[in-house]
Protein backbone atom coordinates (compact mmCIF):
# COMPACT_ATOMS: atom_id res chain seq x y z
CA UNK A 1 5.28 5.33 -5.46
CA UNK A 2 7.69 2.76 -7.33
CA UNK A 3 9.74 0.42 -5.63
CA UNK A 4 12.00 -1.60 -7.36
CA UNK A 5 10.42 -0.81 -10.16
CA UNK A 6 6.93 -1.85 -9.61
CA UNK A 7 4.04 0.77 -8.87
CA UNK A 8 2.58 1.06 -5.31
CA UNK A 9 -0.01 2.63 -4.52
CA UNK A 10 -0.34 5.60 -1.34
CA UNK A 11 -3.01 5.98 0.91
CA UNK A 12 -6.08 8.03 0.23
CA UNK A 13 -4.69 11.70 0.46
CA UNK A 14 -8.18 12.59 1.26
CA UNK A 15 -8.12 11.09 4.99
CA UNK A 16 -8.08 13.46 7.83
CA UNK A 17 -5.02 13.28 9.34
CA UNK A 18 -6.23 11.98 12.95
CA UNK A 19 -7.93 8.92 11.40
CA UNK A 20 -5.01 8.49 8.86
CA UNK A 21 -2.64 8.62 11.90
CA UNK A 22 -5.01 6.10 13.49
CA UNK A 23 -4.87 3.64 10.79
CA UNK A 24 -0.98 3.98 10.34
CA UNK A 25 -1.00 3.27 14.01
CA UNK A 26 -3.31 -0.04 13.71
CA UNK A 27 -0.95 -0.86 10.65
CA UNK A 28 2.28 -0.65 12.46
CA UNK A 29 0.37 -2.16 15.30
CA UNK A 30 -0.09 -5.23 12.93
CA UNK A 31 3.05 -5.73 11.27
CA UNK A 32 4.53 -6.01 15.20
CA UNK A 33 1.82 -9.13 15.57
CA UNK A 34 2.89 -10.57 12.52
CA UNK A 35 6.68 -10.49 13.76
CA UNK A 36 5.72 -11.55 17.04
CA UNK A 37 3.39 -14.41 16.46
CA UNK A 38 6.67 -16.52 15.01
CA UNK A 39 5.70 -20.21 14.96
CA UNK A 40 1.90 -19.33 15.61
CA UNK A 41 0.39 -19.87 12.39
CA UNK A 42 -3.36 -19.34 13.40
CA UNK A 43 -1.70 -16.04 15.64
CA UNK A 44 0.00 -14.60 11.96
CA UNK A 45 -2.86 -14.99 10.13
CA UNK A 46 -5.48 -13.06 12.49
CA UNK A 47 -2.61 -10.61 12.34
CA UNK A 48 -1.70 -10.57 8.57
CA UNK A 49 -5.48 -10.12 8.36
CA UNK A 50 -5.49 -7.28 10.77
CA UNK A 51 -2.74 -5.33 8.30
CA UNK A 52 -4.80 -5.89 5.33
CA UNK A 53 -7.78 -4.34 7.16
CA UNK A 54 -5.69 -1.59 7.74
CA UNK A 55 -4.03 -1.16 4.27
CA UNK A 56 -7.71 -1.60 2.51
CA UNK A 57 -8.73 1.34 5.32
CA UNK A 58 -5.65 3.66 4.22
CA UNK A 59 -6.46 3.16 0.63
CA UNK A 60 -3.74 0.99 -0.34
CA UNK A 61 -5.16 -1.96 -0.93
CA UNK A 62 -9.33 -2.74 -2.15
CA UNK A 63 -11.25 -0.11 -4.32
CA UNK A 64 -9.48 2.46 -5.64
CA UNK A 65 -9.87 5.91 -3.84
CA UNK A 66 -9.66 8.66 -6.55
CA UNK A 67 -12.59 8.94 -9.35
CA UNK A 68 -11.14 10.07 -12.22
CA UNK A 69 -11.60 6.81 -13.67
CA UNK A 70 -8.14 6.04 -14.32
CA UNK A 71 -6.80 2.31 -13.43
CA UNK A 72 -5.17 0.96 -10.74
CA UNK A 73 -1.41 -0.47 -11.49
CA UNK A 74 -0.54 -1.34 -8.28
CA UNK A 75 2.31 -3.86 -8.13
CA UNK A 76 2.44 -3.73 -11.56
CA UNK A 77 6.19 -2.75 -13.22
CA UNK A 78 6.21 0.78 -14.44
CA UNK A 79 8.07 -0.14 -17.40
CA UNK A 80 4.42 -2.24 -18.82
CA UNK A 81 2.04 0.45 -17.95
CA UNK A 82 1.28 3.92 -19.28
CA UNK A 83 3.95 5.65 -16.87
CA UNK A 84 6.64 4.00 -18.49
CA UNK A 85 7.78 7.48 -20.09
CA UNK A 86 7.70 9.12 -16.61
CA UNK A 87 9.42 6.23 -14.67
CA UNK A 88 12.20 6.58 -17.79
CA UNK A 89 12.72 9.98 -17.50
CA UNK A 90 12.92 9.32 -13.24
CA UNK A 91 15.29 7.46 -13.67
CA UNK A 92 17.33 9.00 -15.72
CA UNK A 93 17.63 11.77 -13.48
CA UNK A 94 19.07 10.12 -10.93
């Protein structure tokens, strides 16, 4: 996905969808904790933790989830990586 520019990358299509629902739950779950805890530092961070234990479940964040041994660009522009032709030619057709 590319966002602004930069490459993110998608959860692990290979995730049945009850425990990918699950996760997305525990993620959303999160990012309400996060908003909620306001002023409480020590409350954000347990919660900031708890959405990076969910994005690193969902494959978006830790080891890489395919095996085709290509690399992982994630936040990286698309402009500086090999996809640069593709993200040209996306936008373009816009």
């Amino acid at each position: 996905m590319v966002v602004r520019g930069r490459l993110w990358r998608l959860s692990n299509p290979n995730l049945d969808q009850d425990q990918r629902q699950a996760l997305v739950s525990e993620l959303m779950n999160a990012r309400r904790a996060v908003k909620d805890a306001k002023d409480d530092e020590e409350a954000r961070a347990a919660a900031r933790a708890q959405v990076d234990t969910a994005k690193t479940a969902l494959g978006e964040r830790g080891p890489v989830w395919w095996t085709d041994g290509a690399p992982d660009y994630n936040r990286k522009l698309a402009k500086s990586t090999p996809y640069r032709k593709w993200f040209e030619a996306l936008t373009l057709t816009r």
